[in-house]
Each structure stands twice: as structure tokens, then as C-alpha cells.
PDB file of N, CA and C in Angstrom:
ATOM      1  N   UNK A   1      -5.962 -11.035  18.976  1.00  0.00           N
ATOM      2  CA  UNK A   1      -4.968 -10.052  19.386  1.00  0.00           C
ATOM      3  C   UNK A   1      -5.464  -9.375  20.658  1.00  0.00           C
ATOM      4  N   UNK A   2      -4.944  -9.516  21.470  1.00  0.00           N
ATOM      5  CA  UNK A   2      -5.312  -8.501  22.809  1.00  0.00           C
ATOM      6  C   UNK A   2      -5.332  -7.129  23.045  1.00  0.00           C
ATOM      7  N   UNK A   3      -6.341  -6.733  23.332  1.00  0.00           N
ATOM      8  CA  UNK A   3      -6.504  -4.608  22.972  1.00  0.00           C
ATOM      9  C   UNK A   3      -6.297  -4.312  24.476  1.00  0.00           C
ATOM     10  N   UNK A   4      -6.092  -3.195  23.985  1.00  0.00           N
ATOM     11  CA  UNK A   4      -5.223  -2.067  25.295  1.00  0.00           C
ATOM     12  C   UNK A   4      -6.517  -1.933  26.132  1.00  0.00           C
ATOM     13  N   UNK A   5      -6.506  -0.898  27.124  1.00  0.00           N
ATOM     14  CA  UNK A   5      -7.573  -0.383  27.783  1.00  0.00           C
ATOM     15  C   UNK A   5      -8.370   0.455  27.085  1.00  0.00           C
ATOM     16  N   UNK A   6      -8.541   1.284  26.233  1.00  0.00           N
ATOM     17  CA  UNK A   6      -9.221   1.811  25.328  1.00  0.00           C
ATOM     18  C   UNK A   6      -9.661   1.152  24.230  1.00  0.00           C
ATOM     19  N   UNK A   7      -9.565  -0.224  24.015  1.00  0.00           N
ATOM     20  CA  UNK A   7     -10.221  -1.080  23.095  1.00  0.00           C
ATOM     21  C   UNK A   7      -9.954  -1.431  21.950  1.00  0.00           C
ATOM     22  N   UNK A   8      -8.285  -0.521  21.802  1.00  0.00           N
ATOM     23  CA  UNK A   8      -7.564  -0.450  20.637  1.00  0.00           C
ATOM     24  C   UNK A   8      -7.063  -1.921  20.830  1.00  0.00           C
ATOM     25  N   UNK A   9      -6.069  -2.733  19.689  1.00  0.00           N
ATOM     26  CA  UNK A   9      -5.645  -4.078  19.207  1.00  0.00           C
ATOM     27  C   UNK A   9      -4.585  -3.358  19.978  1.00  0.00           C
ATOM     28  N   UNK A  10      -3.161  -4.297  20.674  1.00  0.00           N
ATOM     29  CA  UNK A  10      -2.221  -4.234  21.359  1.00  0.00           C
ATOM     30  C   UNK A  10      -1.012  -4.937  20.520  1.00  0.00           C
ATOM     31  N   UNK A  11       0.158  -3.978  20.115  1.00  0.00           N
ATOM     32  CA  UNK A  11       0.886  -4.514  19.358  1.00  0.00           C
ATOM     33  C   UNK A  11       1.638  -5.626  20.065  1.00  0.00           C
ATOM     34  N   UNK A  12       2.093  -6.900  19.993  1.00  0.00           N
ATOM     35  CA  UNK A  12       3.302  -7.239  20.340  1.00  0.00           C
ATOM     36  C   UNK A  12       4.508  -7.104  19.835  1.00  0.00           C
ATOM     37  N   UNK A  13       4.095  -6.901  18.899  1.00  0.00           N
ATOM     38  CA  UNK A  13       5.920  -6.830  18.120  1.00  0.00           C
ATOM     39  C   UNK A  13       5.179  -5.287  17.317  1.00  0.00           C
ATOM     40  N   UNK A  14       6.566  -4.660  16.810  1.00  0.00           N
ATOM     41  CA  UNK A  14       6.422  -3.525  15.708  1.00  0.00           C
ATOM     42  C   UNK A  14       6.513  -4.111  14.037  1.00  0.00           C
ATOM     43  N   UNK A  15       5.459  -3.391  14.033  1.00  0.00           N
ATOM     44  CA  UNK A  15       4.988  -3.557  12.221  1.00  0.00           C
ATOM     45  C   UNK A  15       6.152  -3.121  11.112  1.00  0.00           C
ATOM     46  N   UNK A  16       6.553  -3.511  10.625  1.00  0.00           N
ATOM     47  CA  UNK A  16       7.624  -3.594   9.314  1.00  0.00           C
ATOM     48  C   UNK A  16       7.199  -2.584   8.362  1.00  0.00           C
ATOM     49  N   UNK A  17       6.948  -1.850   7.749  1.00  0.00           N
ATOM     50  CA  UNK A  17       6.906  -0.914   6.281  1.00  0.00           C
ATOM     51  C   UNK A  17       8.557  -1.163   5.909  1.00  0.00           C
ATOM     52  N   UNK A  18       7.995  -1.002   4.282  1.00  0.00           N
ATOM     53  CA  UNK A  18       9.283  -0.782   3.448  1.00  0.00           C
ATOM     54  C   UNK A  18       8.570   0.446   2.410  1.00  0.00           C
ATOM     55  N   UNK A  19       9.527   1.705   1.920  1.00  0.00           N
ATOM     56  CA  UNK A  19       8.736   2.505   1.379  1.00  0.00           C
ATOM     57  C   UNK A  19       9.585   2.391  -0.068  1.00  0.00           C
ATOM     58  N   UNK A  20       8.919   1.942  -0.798  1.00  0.00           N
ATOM     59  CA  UNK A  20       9.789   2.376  -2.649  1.00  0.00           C
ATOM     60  C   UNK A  20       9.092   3.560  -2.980  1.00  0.00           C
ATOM     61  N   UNK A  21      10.048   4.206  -3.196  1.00  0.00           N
ATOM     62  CA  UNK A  21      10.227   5.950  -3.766  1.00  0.00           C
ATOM     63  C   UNK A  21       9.049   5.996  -4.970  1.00  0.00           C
ATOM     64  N   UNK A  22       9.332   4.811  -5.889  1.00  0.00           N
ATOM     65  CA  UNK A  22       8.581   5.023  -7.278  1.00  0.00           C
ATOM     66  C   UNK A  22       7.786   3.562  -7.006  1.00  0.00           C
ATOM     67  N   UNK A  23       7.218   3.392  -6.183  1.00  0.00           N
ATOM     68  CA  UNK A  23       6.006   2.504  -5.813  1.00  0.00           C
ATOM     69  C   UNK A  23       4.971   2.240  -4.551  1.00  0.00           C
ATOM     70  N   UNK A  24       4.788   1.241  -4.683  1.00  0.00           N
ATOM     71  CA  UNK A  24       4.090   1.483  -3.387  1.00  0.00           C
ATOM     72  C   UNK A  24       4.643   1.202  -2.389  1.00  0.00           C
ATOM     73  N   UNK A  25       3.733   1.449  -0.730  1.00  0.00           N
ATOM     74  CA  UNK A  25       4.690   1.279   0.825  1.00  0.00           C
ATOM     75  C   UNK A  25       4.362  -0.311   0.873  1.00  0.00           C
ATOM     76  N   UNK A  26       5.104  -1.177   1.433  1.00  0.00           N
ATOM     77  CA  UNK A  26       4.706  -2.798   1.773  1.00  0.00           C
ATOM     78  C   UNK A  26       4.790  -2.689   2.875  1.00  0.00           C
ATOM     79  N   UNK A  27       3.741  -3.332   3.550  1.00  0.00           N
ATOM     80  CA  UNK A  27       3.769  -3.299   5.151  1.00  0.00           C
ATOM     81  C   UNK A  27       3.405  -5.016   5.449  1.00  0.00           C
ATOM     82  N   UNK A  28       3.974  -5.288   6.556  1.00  0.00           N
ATOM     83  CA  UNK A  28       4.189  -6.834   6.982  1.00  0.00           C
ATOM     84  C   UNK A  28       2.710  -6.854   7.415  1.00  0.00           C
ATOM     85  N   UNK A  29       1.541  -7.966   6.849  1.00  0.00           N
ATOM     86  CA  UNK A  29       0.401  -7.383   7.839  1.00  0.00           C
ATOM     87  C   UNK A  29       0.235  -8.921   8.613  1.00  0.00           C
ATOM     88  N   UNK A  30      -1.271  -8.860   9.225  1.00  0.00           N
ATOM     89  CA  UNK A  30      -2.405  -8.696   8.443  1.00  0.00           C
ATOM     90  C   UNK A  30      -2.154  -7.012   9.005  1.00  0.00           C
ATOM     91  N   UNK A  31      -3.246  -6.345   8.377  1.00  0.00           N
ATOM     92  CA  UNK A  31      -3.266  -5.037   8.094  1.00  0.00           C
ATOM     93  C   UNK A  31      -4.953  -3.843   8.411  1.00  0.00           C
ATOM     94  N   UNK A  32      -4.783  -3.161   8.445  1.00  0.00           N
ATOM     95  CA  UNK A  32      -6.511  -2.380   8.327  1.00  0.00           C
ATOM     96  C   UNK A  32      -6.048  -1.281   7.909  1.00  0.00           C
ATOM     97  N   UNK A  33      -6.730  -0.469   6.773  1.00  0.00           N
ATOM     98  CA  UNK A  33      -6.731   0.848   6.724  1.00  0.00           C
ATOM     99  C   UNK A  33      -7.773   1.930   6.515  1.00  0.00           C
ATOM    100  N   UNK A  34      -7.642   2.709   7.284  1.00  0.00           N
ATOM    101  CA  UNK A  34      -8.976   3.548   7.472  1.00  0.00           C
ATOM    102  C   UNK A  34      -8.820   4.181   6.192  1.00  0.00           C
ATOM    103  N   UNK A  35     -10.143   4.195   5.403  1.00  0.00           N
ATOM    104  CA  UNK A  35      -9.482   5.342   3.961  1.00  0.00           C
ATOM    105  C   UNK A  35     -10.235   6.607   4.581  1.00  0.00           C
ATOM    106  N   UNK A  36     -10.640   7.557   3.570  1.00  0.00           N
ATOM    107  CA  UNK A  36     -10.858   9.014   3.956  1.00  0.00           C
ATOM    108  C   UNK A  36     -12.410   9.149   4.393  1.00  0.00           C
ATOM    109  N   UNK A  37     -13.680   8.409   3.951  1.00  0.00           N
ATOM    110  CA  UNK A  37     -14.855   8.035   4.225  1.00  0.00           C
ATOM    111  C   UNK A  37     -14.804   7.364   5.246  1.00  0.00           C
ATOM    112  N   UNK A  38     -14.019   6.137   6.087  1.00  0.00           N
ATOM    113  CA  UNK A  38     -14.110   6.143   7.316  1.00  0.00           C
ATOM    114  C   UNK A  38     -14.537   4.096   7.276  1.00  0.00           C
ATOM    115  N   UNK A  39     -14.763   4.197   5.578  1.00  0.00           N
ATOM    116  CA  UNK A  39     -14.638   2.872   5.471  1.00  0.00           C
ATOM    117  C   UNK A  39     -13.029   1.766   5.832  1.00  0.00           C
ATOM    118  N   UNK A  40     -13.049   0.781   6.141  1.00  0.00           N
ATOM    119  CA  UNK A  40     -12.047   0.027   6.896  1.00  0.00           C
ATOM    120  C   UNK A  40     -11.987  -1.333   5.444  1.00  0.00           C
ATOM    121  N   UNK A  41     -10.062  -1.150   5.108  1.00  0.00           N
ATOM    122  CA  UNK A  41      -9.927  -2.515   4.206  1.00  0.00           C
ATOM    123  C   UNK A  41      -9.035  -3.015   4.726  1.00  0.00           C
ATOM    124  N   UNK A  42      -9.066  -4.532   4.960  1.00  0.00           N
ATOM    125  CA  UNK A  42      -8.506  -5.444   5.737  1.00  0.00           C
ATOM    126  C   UNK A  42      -7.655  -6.676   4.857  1.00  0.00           C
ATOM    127  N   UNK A  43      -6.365  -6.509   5.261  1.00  0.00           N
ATOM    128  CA  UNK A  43      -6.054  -7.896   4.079  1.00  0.00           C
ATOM    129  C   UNK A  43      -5.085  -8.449   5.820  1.00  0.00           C
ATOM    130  N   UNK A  44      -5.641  -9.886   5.577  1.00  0.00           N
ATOM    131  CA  UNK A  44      -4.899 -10.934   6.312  1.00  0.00           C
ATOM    132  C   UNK A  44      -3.105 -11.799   5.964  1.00  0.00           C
ATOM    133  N   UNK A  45      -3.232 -11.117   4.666  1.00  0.00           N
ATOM    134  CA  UNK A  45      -1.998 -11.583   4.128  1.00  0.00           C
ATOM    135  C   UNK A  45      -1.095 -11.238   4.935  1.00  0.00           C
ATOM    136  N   UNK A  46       0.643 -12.315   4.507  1.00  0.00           N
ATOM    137  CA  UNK A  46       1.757 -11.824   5.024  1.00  0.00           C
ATOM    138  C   UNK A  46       2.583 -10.159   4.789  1.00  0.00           C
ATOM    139  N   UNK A  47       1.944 -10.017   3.937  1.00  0.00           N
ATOM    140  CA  UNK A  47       2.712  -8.984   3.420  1.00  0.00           C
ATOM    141  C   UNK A  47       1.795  -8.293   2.439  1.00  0.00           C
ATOM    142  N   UNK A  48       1.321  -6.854   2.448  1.00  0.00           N
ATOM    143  CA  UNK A  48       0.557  -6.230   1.518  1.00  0.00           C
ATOM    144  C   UNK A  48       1.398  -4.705   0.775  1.00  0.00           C
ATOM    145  N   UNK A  49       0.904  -4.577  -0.020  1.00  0.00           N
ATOM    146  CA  UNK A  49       1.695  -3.441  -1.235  1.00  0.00           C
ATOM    147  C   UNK A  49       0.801  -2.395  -1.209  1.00  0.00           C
ATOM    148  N   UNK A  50       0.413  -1.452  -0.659  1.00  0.00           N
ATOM    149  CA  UNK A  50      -0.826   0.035  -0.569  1.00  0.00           C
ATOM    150  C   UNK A  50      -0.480   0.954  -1.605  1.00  0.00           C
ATOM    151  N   UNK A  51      -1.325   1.351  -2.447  1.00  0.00           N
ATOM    152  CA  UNK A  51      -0.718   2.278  -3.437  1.00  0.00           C
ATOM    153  C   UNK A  51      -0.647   3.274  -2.792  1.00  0.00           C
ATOM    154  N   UNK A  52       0.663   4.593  -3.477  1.00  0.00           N
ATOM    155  CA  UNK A  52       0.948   5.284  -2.418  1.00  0.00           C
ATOM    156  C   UNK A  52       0.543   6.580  -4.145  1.00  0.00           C
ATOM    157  N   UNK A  53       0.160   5.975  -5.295  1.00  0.00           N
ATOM    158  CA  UNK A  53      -0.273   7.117  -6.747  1.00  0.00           C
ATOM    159  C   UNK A  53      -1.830   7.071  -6.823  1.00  0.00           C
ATOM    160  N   UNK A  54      -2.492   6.183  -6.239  1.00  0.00           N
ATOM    161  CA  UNK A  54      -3.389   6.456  -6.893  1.00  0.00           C
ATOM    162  C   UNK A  54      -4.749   6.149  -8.115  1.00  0.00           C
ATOM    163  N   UNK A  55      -3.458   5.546  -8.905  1.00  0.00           N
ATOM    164  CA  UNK A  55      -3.875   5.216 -10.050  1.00  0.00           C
ATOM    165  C   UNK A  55      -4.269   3.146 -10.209  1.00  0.00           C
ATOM    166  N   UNK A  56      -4.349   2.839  -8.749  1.00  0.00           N
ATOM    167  CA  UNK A  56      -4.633   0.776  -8.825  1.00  0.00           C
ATOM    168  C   UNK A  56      -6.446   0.874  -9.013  1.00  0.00           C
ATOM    169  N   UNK A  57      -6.477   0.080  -9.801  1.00  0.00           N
ATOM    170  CA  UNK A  57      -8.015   0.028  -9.623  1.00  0.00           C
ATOM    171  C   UNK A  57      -8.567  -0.823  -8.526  1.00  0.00           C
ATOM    172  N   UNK A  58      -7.723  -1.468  -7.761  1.00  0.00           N
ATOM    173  CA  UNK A  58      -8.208  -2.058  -6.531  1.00  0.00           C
ATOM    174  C   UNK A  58      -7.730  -1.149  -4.855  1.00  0.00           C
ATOM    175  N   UNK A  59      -7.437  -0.081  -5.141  1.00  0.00           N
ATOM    176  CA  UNK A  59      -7.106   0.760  -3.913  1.00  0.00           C
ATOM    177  C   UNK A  59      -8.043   0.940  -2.750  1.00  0.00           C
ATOM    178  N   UNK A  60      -7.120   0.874  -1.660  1.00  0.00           N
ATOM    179  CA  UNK A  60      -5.737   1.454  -1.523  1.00  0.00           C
ATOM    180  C   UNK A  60      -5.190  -0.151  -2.001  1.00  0.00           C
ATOM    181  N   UNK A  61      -5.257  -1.134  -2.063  1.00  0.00           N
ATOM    182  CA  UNK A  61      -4.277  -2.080  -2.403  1.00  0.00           C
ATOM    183  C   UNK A  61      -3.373  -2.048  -3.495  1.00  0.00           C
ATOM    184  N   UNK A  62      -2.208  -1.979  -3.987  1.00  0.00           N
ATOM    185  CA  UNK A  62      -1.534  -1.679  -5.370  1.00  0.00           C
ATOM    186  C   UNK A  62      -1.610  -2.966  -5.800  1.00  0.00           C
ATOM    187  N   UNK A  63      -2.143  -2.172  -7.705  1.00  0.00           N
ATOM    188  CA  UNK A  63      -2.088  -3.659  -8.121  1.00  0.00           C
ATOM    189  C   UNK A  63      -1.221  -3.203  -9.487  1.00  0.00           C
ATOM    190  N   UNK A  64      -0.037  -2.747  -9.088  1.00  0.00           N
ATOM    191  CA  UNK A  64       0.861  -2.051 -10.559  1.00  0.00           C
ATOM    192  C   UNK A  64       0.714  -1.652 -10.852  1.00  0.00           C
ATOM    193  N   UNK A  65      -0.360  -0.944 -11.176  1.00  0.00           N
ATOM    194  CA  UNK A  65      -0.517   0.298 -12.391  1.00  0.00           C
ATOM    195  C   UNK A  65       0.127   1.478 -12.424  1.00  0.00           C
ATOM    196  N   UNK A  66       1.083   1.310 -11.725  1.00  0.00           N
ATOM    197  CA  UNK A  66       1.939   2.757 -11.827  1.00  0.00           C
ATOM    198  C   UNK A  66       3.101   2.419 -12.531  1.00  0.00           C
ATOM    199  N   UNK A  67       3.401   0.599 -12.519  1.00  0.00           N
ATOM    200  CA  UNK A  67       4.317   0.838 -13.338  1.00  0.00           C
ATOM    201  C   UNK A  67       3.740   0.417 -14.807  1.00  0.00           C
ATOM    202  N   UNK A  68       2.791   0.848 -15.369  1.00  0.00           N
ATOM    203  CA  UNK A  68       2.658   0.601 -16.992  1.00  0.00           C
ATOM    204  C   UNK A  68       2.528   1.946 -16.935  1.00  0.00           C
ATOM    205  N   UNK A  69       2.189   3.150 -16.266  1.00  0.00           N
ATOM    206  CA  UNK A  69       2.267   4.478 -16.538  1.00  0.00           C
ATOM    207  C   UNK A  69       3.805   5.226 -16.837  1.00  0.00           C
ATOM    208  N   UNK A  70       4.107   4.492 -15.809  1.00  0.00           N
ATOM    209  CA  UNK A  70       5.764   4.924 -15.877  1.00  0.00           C
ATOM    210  C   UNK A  70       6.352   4.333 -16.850  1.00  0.00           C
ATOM    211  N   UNK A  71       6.095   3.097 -17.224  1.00  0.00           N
ATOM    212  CA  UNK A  71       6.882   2.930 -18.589  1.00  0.00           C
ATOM    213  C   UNK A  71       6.836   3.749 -19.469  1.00  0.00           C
ATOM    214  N   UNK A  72       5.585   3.420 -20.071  1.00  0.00           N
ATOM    215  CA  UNK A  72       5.426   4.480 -21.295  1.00  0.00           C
ATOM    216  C   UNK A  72       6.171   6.044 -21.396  1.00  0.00           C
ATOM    217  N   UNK A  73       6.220   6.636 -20.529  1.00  0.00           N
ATOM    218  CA  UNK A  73       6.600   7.970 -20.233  1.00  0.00           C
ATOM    219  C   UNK A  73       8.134   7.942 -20.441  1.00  0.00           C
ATOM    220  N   UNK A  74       8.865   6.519 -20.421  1.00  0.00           N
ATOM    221  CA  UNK A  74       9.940   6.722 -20.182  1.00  0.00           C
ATOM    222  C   UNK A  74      10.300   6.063 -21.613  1.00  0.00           C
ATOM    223  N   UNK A  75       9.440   5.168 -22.617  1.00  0.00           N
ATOM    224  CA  UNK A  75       9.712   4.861 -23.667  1.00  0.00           C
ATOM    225  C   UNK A  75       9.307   5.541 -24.566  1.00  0.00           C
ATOM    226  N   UNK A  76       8.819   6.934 -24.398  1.00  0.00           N
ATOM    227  CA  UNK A  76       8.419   8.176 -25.385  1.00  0.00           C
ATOM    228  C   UNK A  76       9.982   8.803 -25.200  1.00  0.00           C
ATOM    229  N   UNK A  77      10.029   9.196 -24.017  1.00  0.00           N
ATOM    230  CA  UNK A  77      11.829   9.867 -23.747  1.00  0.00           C
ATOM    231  C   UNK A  77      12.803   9.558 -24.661  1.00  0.00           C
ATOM    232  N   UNK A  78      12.554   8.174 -24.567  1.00  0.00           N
ATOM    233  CA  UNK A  78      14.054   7.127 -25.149  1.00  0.00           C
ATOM    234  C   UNK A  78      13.671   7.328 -26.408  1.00  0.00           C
ATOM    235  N   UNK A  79      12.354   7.265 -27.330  1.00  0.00           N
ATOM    236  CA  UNK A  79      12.281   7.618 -28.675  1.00  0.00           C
ATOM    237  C   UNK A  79      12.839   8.683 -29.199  1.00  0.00           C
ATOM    238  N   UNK A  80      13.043   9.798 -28.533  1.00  0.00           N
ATOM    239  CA  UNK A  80      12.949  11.050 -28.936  1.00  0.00           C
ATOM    240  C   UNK A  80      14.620  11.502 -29.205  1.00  0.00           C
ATOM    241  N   UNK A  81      15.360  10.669 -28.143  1.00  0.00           N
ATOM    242  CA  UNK A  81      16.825  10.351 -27.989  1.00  0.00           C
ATOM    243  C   UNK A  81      17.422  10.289 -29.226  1.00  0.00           C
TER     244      UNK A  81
END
């Protein structure tokens, strides 16, 4: 990829996100994300899923776990009905 004058990567085209409300953001990659320590995770894939809860044990990458949380919560509701 060819970097700007400051040494940054140079987009050619604009990057895609899609944001689900009750999941995670998908962004068209390959991808990098700086987390809060300053460490850098890199996925080459077409397309990656970032948890946006918290709760993936492979984060920031989502690996569902928000939706077996959310189920349950919502099949205690429906019991109670």
C-alpha cells in the first residue's frame, strides 16, 4: 500500500463499516486496530466483525458472545409472560 508523506498507509478507495445496533461494527478490511495499550491487531481478511460489548473472548475481534447473553435475558422475559 503506498503511505502519504508522513509515513501513514494511503487510502485508495474508502473503507466500508456497517454498524448493527445490537452487535458488532463490520468493517471491509484487511484492517489494524490500535487498542488502548497501544498494542496493534491485524486481520487480513475480507471482511472483519470488532466487538463493539466487550464481552468476545477473542477481542477486539467478535466472536458472538453477545448474542448467547442476549438470548438468555430475553428467554427469562418470555418465561415470566
Amino acid at each position: 500500500m503506498p503511505a502519504t508523506s508522513d509515513g501513514t498507509p494511503a487510502r485508495t478507495s474508502a473503507c466500508r463499516v456497517f454498524v448493527d445496533p445490537e452487535g458488532p461494527v463490520v468493517v471491509e478490511g484487511p484492517v489494524e486496530i490500535v487498542l488502548a495499550d497501544g498494542t496493534v491487531a491485524r486481520s487480513d481478511r475480507f471482511s472483519v466483525a470488532i466487538c463493539t460489548c466487550r464481552r468476545s473472548r477473542a477481542y477486539p475481534w467478535c466472536d458472538t458472545s453477545h448474542r448467547r447473553r442476549e438470548r438468555a435475558g430475553r428467554q427469562a422475559e418470555e418465561r415470566k409472560q
